[in-house]
N, C-alpha and C. Protein backbone atom coordinates (compact mmCIF):
# COMPACT_ATOMS: atom_id res chain seq x y z
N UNK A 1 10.97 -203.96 190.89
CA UNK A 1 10.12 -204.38 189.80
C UNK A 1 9.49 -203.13 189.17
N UNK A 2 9.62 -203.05 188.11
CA UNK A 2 8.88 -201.92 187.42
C UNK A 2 7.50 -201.59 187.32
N UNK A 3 7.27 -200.62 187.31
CA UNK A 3 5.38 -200.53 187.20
C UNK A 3 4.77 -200.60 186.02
N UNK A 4 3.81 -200.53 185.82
CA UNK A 4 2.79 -201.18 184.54
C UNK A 4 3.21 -200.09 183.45
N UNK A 5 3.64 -200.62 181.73
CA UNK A 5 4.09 -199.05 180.85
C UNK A 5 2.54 -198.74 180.43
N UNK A 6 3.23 -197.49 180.24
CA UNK A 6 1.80 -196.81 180.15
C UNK A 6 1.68 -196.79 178.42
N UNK A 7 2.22 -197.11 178.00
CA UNK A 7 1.94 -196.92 176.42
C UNK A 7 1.70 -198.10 175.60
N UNK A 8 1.07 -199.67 176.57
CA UNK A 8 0.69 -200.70 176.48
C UNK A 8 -0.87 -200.95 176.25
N UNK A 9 -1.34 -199.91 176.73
CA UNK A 9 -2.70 -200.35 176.95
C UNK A 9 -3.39 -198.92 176.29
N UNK A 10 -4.83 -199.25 175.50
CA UNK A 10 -5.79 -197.80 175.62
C UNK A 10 -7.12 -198.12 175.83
N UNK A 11 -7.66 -197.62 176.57
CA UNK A 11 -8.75 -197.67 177.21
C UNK A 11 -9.60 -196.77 176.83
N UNK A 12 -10.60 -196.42 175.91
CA UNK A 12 -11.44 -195.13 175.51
C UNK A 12 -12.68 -195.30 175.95
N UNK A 13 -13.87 -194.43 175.51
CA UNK A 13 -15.37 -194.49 176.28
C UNK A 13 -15.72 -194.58 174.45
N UNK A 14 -16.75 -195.49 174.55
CA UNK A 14 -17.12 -195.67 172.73
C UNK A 14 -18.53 -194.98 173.03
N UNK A 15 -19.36 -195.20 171.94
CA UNK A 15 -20.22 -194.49 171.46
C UNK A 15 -21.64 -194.94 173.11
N UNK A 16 -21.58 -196.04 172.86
CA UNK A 16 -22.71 -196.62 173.45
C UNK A 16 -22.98 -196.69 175.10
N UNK A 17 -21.70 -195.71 175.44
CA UNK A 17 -21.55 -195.84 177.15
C UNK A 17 -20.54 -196.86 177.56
N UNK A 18 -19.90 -197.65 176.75
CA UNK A 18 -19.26 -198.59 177.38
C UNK A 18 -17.43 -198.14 177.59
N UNK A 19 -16.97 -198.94 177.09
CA UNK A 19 -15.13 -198.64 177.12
C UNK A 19 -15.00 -200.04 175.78
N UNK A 20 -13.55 -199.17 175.08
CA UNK A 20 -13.42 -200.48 174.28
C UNK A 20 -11.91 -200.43 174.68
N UNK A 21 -11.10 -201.24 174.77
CA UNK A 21 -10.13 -201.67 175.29
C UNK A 21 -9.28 -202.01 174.18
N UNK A 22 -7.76 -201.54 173.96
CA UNK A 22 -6.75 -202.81 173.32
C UNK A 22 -5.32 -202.83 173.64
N UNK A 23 -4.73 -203.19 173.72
CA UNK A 23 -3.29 -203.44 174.48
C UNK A 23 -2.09 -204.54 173.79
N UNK A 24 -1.27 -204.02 173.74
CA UNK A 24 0.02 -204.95 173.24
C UNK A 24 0.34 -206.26 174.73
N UNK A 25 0.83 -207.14 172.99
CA UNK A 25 1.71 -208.54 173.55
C UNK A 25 2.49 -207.89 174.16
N UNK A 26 3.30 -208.86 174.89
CA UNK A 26 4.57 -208.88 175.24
C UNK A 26 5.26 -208.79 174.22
N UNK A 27 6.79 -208.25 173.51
CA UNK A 27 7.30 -208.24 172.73
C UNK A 27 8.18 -209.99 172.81
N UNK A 28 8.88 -209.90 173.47
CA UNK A 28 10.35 -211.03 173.15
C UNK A 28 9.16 -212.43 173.57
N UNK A 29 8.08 -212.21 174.00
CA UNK A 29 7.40 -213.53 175.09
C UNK A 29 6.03 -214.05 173.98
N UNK A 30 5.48 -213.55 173.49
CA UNK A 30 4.36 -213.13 172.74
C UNK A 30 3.17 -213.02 174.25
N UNK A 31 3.52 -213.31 175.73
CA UNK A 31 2.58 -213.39 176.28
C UNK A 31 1.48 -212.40 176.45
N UNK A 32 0.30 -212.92 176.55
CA UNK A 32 -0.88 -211.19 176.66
C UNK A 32 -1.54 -211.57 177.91
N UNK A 33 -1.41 -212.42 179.08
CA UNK A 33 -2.41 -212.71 179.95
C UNK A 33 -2.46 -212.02 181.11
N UNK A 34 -1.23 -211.49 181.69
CA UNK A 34 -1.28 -210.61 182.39
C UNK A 34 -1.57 -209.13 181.75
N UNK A 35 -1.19 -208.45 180.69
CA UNK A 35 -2.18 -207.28 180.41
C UNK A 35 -3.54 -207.64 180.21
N UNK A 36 -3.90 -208.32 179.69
CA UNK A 36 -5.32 -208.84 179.28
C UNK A 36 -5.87 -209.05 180.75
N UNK A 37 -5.48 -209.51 181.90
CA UNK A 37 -6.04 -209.45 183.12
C UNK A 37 -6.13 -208.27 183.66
N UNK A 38 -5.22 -207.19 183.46
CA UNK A 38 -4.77 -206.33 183.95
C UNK A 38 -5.87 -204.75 183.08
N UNK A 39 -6.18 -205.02 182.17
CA UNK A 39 -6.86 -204.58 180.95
C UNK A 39 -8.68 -204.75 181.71
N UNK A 40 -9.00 -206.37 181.87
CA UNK A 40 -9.82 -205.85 182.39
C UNK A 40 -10.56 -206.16 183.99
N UNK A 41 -9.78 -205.51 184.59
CA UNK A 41 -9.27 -205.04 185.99
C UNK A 41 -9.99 -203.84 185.97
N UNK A 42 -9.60 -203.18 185.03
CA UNK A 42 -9.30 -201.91 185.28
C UNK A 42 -10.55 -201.67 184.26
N UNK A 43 -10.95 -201.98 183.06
CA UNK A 43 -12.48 -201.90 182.59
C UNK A 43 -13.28 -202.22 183.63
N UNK A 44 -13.35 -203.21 184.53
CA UNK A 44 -14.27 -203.43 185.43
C UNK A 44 -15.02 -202.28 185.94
N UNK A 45 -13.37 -201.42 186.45
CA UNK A 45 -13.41 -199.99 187.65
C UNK A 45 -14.16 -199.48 187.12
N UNK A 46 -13.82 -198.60 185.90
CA UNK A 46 -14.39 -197.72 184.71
C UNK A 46 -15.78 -197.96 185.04
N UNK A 47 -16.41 -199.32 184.34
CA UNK A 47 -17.82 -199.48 184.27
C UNK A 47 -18.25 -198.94 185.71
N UNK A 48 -17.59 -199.77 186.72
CA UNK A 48 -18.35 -199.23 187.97
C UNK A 48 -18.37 -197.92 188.62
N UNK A 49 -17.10 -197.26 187.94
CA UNK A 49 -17.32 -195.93 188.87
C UNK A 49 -16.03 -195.52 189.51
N UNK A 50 -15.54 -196.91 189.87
CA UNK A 50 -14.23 -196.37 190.79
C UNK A 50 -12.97 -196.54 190.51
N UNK A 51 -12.94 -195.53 188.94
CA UNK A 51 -11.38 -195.48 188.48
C UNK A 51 -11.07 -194.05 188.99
N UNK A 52 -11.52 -194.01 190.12
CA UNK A 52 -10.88 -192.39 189.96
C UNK A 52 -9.91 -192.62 191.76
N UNK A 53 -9.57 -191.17 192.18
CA UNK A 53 -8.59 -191.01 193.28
C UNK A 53 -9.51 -190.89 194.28
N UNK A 54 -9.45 -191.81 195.38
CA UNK A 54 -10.44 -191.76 196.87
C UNK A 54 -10.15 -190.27 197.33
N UNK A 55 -9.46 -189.83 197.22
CA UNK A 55 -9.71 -188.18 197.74
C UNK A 55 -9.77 -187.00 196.98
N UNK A 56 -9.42 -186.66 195.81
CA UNK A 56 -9.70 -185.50 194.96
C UNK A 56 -10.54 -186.19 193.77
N UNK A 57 -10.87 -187.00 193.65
CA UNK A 57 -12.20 -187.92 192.89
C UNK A 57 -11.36 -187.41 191.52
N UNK A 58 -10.48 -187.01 191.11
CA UNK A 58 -9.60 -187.10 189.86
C UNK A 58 -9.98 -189.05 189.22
N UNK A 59 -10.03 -188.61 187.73
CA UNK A 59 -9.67 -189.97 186.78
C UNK A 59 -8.39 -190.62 187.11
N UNK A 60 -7.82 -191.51 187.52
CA UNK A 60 -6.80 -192.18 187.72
C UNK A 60 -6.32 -192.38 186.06
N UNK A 61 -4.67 -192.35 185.63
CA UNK A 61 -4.08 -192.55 184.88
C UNK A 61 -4.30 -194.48 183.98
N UNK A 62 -3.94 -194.49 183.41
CA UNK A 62 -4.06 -195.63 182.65
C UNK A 62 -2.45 -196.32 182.97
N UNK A 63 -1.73 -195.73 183.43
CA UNK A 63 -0.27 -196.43 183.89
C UNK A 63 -0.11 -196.66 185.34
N UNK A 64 -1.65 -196.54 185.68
CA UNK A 64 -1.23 -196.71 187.36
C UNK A 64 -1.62 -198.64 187.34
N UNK A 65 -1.03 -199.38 188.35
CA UNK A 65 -1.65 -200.29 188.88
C UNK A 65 -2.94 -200.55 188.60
N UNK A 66 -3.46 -201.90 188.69
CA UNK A 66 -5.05 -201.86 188.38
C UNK A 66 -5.53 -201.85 189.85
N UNK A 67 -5.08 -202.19 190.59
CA UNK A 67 -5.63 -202.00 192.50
C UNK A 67 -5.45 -200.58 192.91
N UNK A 68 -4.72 -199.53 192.51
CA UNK A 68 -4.49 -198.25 192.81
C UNK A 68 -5.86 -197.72 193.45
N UNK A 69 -5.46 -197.19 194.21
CA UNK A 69 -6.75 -195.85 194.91
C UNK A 69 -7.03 -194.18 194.91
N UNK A 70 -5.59 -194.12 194.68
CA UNK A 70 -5.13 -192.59 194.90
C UNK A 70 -4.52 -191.96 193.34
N UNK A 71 -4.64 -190.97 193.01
CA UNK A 71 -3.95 -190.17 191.52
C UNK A 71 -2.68 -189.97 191.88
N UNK A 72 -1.67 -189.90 192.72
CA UNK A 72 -0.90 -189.29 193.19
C UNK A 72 0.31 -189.78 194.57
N UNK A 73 1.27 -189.37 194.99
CA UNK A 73 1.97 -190.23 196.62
C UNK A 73 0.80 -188.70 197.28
N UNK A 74 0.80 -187.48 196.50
CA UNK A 74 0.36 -186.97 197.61
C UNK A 74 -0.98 -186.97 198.42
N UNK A 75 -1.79 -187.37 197.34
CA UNK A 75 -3.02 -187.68 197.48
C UNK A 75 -3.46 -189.15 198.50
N UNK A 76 -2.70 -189.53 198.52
CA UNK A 76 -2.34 -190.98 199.30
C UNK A 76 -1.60 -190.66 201.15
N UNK A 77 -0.80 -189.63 200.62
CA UNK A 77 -0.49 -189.10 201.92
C UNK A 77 -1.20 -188.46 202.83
N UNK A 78 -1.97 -187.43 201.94
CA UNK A 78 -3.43 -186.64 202.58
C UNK A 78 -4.49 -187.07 203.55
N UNK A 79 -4.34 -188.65 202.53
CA UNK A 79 -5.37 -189.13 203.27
C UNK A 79 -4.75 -190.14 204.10
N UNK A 80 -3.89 -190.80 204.07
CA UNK A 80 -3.48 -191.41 205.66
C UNK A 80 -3.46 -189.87 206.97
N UNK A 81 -2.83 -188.73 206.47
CA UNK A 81 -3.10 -187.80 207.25
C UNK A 81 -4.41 -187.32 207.97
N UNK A 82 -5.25 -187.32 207.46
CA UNK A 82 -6.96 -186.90 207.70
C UNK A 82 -7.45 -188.13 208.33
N UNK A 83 -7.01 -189.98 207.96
CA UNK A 83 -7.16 -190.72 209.00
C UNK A 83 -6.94 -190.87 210.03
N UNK A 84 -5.06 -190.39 210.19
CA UNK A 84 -4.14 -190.35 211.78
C UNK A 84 -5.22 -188.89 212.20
N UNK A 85 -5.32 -187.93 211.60
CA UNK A 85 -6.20 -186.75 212.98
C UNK A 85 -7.62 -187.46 213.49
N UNK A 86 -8.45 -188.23 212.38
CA UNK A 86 -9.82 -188.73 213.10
C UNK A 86 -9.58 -189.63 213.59
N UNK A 87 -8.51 -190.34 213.85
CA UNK A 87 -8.48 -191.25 214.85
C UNK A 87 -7.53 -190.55 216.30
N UNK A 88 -7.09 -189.47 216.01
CA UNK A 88 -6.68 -189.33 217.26
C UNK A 88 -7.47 -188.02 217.53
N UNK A 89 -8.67 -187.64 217.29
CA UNK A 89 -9.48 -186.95 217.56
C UNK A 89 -10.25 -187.70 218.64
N UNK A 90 -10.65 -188.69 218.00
CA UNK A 90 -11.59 -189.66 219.54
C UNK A 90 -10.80 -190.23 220.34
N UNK A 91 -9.03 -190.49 220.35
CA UNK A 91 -8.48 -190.51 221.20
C UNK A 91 -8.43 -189.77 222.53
N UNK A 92 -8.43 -188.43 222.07
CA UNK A 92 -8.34 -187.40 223.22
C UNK A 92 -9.69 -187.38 224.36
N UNK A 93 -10.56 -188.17 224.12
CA UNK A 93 -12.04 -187.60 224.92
C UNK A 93 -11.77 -189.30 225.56
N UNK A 94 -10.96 -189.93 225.65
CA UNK A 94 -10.82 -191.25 226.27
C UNK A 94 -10.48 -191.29 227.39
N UNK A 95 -11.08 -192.10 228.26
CA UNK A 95 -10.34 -191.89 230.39
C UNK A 95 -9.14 -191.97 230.17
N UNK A 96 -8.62 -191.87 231.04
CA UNK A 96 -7.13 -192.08 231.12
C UNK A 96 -6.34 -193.63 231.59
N UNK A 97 -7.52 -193.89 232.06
CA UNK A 97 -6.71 -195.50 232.20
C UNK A 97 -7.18 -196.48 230.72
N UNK A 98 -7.93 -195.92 229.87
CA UNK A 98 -7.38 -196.48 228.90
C UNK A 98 -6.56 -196.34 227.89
N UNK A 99 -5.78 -194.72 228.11
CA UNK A 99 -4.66 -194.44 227.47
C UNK A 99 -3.22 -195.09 228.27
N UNK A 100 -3.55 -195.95 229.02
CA UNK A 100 -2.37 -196.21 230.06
C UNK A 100 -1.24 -195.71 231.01
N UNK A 101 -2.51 -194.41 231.59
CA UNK A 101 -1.81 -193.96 232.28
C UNK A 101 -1.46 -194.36 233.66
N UNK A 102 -0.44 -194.35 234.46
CA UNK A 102 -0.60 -195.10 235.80
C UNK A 102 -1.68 -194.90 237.04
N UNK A 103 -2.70 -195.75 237.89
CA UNK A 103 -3.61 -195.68 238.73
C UNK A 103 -3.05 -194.97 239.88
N UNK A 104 -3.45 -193.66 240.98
CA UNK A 104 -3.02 -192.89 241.85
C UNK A 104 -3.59 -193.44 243.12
């Protein structure tokens, strides 16, 4: 399935602090309800704060997904990486019979 086109939608910051939004029909369908959901999804973020990338706090693109978290695969990778070390950071200071090791 293809990902969202990016030359469907524009999203700007207007005068007053807000965002004004506008986005194309569907061509062959005339449908607009999924961009129009999708449109404001993603105004929501904006207003609140969290259109940007959970780890380099970068603006997220306007062709990403409206659930997206990350700017990037690498930025997404980084951070599953920096999760797998803090979780196996407090692994290591654990007894050993609850790493399953066998009783002597």
């Amino acid at each position: 399935m293809p990902g969202p086109d990016a030359n469907t939608i524009w999203i700007e910051p207007n005068e007053t602090g807000g965002y004004s939004a506008q986005f194309e029909v569907y061509f062959w369908t005339g449908n607009k309800a999924n961009r129009l959901a999708r449109v404001k999804a993603i105004g929501k973020r904006m207003m609140g704060g969290t259109w940007r990338c959970r780890r380099c706090g970068d603006d997220l693109s306007q062709d990403k997904r409206a659930d997206t978290r990350f700017c990037s695969e690498g930025c997404r990778k980084k951070s599953v990486r920096k999760r797998r070390e803090e979780r196996e950071h407090w692994m290591v200071g654990a007894p050993s019979d609850y790493m399953g090791a066998a009783k002597g």
